[in-house]
Protein backbone atom coordinates (compact mmCIF):
# COMPACT_ATOMS: atom_id res chain seq x y z
CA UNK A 1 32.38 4.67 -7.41
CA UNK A 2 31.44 2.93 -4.00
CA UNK A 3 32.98 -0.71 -3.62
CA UNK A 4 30.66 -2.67 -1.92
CA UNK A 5 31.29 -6.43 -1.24
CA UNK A 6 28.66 -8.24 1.45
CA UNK A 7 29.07 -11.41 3.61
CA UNK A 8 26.04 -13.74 5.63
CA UNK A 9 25.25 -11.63 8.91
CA UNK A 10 26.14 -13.94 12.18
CA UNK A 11 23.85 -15.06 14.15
CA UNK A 12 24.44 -12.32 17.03
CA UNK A 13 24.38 -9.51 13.99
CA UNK A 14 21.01 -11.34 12.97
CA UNK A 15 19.55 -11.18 16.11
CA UNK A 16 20.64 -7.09 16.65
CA UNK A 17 19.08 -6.41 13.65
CA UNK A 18 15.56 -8.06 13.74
CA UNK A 19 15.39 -5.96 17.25
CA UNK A 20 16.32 -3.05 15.53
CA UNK A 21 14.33 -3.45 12.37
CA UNK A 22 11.16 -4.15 14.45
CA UNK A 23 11.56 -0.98 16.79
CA UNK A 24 12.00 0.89 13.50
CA UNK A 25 9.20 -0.61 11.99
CA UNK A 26 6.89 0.27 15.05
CA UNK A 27 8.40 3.78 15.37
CA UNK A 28 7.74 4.83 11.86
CA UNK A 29 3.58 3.64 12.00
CA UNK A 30 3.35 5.32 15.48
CA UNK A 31 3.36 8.42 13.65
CA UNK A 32 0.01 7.96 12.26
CA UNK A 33 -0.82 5.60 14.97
CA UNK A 34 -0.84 3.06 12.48
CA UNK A 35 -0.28 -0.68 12.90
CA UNK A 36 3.38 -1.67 12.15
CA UNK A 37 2.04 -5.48 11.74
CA UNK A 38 5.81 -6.21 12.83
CA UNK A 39 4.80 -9.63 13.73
CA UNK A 40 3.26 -10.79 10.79
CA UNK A 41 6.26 -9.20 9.01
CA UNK A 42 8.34 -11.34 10.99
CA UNK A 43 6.45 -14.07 10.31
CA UNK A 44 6.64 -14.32 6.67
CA UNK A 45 10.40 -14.03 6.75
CA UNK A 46 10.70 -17.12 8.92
CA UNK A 47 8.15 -18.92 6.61
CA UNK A 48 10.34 -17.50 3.30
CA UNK A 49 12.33 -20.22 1.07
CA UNK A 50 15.01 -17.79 0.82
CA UNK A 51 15.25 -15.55 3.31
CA UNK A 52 18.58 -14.43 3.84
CA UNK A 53 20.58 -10.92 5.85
CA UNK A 54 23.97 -9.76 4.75
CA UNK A 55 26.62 -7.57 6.64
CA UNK A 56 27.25 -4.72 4.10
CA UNK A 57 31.35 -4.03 3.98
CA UNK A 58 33.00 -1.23 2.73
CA UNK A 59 36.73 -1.60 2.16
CA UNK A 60 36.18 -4.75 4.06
CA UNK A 61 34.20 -2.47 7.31
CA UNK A 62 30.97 -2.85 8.34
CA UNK A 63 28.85 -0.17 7.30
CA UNK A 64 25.48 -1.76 7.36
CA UNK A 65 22.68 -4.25 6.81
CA UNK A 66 20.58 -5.70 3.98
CA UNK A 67 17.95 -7.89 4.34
CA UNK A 68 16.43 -10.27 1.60
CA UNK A 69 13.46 -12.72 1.15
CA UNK A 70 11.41 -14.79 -1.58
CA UNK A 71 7.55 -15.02 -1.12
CA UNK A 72 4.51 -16.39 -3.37
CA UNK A 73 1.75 -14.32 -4.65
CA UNK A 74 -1.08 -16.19 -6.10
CA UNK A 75 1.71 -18.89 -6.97
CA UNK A 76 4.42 -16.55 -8.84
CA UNK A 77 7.57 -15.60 -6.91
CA UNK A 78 8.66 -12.49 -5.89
CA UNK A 79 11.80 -11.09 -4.11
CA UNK A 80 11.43 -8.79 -1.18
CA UNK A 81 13.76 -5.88 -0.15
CA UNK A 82 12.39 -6.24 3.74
CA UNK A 83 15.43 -3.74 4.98
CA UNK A 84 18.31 -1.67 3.85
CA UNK A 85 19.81 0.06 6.53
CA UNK A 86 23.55 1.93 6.31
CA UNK A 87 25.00 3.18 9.97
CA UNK A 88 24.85 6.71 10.25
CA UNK A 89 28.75 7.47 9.56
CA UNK A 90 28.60 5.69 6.11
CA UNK A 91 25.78 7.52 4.67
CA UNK A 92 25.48 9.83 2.04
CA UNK A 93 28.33 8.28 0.36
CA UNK A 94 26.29 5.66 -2.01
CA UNK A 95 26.72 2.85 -0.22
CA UNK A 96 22.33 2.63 -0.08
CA UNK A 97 22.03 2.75 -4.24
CA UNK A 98 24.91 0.40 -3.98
CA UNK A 99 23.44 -1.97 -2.26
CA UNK A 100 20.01 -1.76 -4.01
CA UNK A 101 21.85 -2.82 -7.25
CA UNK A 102 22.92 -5.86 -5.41
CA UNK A 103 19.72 -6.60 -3.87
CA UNK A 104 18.25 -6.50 -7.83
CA UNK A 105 20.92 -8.75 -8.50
CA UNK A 106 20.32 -10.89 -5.82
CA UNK A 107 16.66 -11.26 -7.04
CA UNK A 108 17.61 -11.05 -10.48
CA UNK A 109 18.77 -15.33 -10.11
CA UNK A 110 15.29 -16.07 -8.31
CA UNK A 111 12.61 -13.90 -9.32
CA UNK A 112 11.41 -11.32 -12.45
CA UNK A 113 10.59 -9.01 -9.59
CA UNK A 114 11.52 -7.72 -6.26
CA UNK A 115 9.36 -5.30 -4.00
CA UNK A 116 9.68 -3.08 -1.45
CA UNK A 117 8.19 -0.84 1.34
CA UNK A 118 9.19 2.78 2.24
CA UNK A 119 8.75 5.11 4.87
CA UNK A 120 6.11 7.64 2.66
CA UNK A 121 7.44 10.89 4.76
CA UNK A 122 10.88 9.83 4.28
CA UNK A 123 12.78 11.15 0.96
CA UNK A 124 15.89 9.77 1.44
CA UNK A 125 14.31 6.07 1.35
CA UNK A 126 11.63 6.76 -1.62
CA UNK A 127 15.30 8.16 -3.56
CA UNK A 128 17.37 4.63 -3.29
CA UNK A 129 14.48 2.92 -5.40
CA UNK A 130 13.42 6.11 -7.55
CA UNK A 131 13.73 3.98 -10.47
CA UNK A 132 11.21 1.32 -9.75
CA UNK A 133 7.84 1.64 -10.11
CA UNK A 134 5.41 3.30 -7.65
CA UNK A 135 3.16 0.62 -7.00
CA UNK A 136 0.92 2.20 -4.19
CA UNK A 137 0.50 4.11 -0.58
CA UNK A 138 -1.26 3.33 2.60
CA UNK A 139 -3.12 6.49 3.79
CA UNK A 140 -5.21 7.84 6.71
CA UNK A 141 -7.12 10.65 8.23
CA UNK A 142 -8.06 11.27 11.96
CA UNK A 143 -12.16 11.83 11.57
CA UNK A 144 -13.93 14.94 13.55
CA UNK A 145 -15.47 17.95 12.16
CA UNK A 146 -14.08 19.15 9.37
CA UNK A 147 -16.78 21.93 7.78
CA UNK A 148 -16.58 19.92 4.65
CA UNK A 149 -20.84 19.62 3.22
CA UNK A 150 -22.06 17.75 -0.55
CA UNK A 151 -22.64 20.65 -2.50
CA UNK A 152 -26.13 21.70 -2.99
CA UNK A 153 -28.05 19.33 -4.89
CA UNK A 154 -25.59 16.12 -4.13
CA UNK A 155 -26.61 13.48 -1.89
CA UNK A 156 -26.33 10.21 -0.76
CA UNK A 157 -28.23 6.81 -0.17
CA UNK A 158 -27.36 3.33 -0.10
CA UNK A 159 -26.02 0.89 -2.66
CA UNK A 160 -28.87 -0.89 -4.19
CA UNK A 161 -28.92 -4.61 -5.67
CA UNK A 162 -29.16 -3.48 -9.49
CA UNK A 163 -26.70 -0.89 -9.13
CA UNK A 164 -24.07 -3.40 -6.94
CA UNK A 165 -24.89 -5.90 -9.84
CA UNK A 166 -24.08 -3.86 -12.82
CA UNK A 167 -20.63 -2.26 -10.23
CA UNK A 168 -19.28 -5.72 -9.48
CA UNK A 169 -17.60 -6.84 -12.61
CA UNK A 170 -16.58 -3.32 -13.48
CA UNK A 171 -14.78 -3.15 -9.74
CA UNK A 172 -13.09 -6.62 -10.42
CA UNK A 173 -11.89 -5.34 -14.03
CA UNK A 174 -10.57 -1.59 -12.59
CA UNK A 175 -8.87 -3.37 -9.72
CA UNK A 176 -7.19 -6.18 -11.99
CA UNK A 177 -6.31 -3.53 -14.19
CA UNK A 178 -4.69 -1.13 -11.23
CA UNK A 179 -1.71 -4.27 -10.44
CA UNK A 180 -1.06 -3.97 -14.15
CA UNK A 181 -0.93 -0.31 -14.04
CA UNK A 182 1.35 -0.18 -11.29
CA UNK A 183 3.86 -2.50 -12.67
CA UNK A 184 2.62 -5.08 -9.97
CA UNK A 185 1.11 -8.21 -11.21
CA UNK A 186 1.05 -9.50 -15.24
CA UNK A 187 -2.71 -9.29 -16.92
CA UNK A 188 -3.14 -12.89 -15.31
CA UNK A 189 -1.89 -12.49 -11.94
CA UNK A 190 -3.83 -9.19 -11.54
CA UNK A 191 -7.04 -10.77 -12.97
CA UNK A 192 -6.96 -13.72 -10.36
CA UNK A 193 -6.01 -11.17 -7.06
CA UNK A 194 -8.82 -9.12 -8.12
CA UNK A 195 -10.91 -12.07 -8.04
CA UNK A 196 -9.91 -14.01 -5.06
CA UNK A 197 -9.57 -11.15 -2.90
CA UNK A 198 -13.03 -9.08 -3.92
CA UNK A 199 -14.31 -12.79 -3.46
CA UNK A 200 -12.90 -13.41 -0.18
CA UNK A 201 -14.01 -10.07 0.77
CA UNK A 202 -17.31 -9.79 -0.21
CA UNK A 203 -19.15 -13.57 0.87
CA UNK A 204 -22.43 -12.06 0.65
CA UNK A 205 -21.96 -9.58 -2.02
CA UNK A 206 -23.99 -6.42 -1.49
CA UNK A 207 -25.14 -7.70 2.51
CA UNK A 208 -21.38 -8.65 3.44
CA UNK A 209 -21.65 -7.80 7.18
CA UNK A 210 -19.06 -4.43 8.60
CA UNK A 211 -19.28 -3.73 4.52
CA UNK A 212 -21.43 -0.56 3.58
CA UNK A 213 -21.89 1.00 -0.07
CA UNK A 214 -23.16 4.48 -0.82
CA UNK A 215 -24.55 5.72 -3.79
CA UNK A 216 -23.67 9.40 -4.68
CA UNK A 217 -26.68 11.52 -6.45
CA UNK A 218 -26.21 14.67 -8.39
CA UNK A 219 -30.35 15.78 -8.57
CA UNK A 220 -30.98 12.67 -8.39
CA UNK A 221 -28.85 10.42 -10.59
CA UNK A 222 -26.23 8.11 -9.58
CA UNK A 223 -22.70 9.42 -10.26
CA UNK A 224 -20.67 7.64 -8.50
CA UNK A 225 -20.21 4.89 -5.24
CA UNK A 226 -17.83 4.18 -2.35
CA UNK A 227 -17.31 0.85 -0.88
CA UNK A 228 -16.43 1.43 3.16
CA UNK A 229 -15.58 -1.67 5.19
CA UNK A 230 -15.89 -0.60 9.33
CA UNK A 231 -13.72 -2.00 11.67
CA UNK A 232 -10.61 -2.72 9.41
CA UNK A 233 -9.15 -2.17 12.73
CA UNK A 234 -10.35 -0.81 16.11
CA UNK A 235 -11.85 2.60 15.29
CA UNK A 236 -10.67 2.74 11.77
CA UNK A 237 -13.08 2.17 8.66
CA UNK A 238 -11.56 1.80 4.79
CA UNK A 239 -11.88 2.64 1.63
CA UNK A 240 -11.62 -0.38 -0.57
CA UNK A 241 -12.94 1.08 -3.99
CA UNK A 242 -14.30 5.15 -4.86
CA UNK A 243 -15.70 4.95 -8.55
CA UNK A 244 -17.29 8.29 -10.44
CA UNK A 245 -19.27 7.82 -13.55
CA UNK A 246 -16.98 8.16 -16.50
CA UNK A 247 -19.45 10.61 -17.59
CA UNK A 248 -19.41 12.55 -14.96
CA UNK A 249 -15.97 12.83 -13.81
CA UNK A 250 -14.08 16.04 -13.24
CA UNK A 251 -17.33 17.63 -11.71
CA UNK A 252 -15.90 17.15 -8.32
CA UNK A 253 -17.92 14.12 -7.45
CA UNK A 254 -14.91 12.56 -6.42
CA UNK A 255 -14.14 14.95 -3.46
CA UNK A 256 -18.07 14.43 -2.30
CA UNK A 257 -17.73 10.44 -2.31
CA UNK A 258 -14.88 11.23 0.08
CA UNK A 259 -16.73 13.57 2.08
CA UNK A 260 -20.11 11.10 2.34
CA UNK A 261 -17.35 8.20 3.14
CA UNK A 262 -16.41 10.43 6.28
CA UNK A 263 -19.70 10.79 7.02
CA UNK A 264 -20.52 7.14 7.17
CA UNK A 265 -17.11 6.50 9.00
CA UNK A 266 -18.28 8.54 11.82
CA UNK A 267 -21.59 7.53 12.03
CA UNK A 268 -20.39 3.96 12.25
CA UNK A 269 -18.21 4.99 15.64
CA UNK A 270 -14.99 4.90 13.41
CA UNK A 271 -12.66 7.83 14.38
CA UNK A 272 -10.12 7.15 11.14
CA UNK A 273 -10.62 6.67 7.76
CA UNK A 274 -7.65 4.76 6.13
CA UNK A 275 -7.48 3.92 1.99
CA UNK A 276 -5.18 2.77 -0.27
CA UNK A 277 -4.18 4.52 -3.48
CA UNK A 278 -2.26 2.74 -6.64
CA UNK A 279 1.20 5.13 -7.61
CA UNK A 280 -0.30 5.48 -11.18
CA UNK A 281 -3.70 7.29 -9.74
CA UNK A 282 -2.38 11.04 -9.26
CA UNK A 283 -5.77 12.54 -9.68
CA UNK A 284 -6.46 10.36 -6.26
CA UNK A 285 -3.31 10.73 -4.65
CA UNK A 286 -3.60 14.66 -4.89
CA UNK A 287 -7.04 14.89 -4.08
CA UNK A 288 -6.45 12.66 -0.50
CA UNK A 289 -3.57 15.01 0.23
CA UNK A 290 -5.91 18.04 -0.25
CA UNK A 291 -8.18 16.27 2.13
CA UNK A 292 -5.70 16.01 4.55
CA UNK A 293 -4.76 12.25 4.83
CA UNK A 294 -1.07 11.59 5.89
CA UNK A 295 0.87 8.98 4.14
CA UNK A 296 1.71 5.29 6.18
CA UNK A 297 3.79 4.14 3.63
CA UNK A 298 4.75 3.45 0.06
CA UNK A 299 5.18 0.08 -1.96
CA UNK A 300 7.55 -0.29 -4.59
CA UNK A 301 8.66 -2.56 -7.35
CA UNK A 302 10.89 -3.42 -10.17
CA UNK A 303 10.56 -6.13 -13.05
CA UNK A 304 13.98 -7.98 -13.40
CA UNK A 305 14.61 -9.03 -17.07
């Protein structure tokens, strides 16, 4: 069994790290020429209660770095994992599931859970926390031509008032319901995220501006709707929410919404298409990867008791 003790990292070791945890950070989003958002990262450790880095030792040697924080969501605590990082000599020797049990136990006096992010191309990462919970992963597609056409009697048109009306509360329940799903949030917590942030989103409901919302048709009867935002960032548009009919799922509707959200991406000038999908949602996850979006990155979590 791996003996691992830790100690506070100095100053100077603090210092080596951020730069190194930074160029990491930026390296691993430039592979889907993402944005690493390595300052506002930065940021909320600085701004954390409890933010705090420790030398890892083994047999009293360094052998690598683990970095800890405390943040607020919607008022609850929760501990972050921001890094874990054992030096290339020292690895493959469980010194990195070694160290996760201490960062549980770490949160385990401050929080009932603690979070974290993963490279989502990187096994080796997503295997030190394989026994948390999935929560979600960032994903996005470069845009162009991709032969992909709405089957023959599908099409499109845009969102109208009635329909946005009736979607609304539905979206805010599914979303609510997706935290809880995932392990993220408690019924509570979930229910007021999905209602501050759809809120905060949408100021003018249905005529939010950058916002658009498509309608899918099968002959001619709504089966389904994607929500689009353009210009999440430069060039990139987002998925916020794909919904089929529950009567009409597993007919393949789901692939068209994602092919008439492509569409609309494009003919907004966006040349990506980026979404997020919850961990529990395999249907999703497996029909993005069939579409050919790449993986950013993965969010984890565990609840302490």
């Amino acid at each position: 069994m791996t003996e691992l003790t830790v100690r506070p990292a100095t100053a100077e070791e603090i210092d080596t790290w951020l730069a190194e945890w930074r160029t990491r950070w930026e390296a691993e989003y430039a592979r889907t020429n993402s944005d690493p958002q390595t300052d506002r990262r930065e940021q909320r450790r600085r701004e954390s209660p409890d933010a705090t880095v420790l030398r890892l030792l083994h047999d009293g040697e360094p052998v690598g770095i683990l970095a800890l924080s405390m943040r607020e969501d919607y008022g609850v605590p929760s501990a972050a994992l921001d890094d874990l990082f054992v030096d290339e000599p020292f690895r493959r020797r469980g010194i990195g599931t070694a160290a996760v049990r201490l960062a549980e136990e770490w949160a385990r006096e401050r929080s009932q859970r603690i979070r974290a992010r993963t490279n989502g191309v990187d096994p080796a990462q997503a295997a030190l926390v394989r026994e948390w919970t999935l929560g979600g992963q960032g994903m996005v597609k470069e845009l162009g031509p991709s032969g992909l056409e709405l089957p023959a009697g599908v099409s499109v048109r845009p969102m109208q008032q009635p329909e946005f009306d009736a979607w609304y509360p539905i979206l805010i329940e599914g979303y609510g319901q997706s935290f809880v799903d995932a392990g993220l949030l408690s019924p509570e917590e979930a229910r007021i995220r999905a209602q501050s942030q759809t809120a905060e989103l949408l100021p003018d409901g249905l005529a939010t501006e950058g916002h658009e919302f498509v309608t899918l048709l099968d002959h001619g009867d709504p089966v389904g709707q994607i929500w689009l935002r353009h210009g999440q960032e430069p060039g990139t548009s987002f998925v916020f929410d794909v919904e089929v009919h529950e009567n009409r799922r597993g007919q393949g509707h789901g692939k068209s919404l994602m092919i008439a959200g492509e569409a609309a991406s494009l003919a907004a000038g966006s040349t990506r298409l980026g979404l997020h999908v919850f961990g529990h949602n395999t249907v999703a996850r497996r029909l993005y990867e069939r579409l050919g979006y790449e993986i950013i990155d993965q969010s984890w979590s565990l609840t302490l008791s």
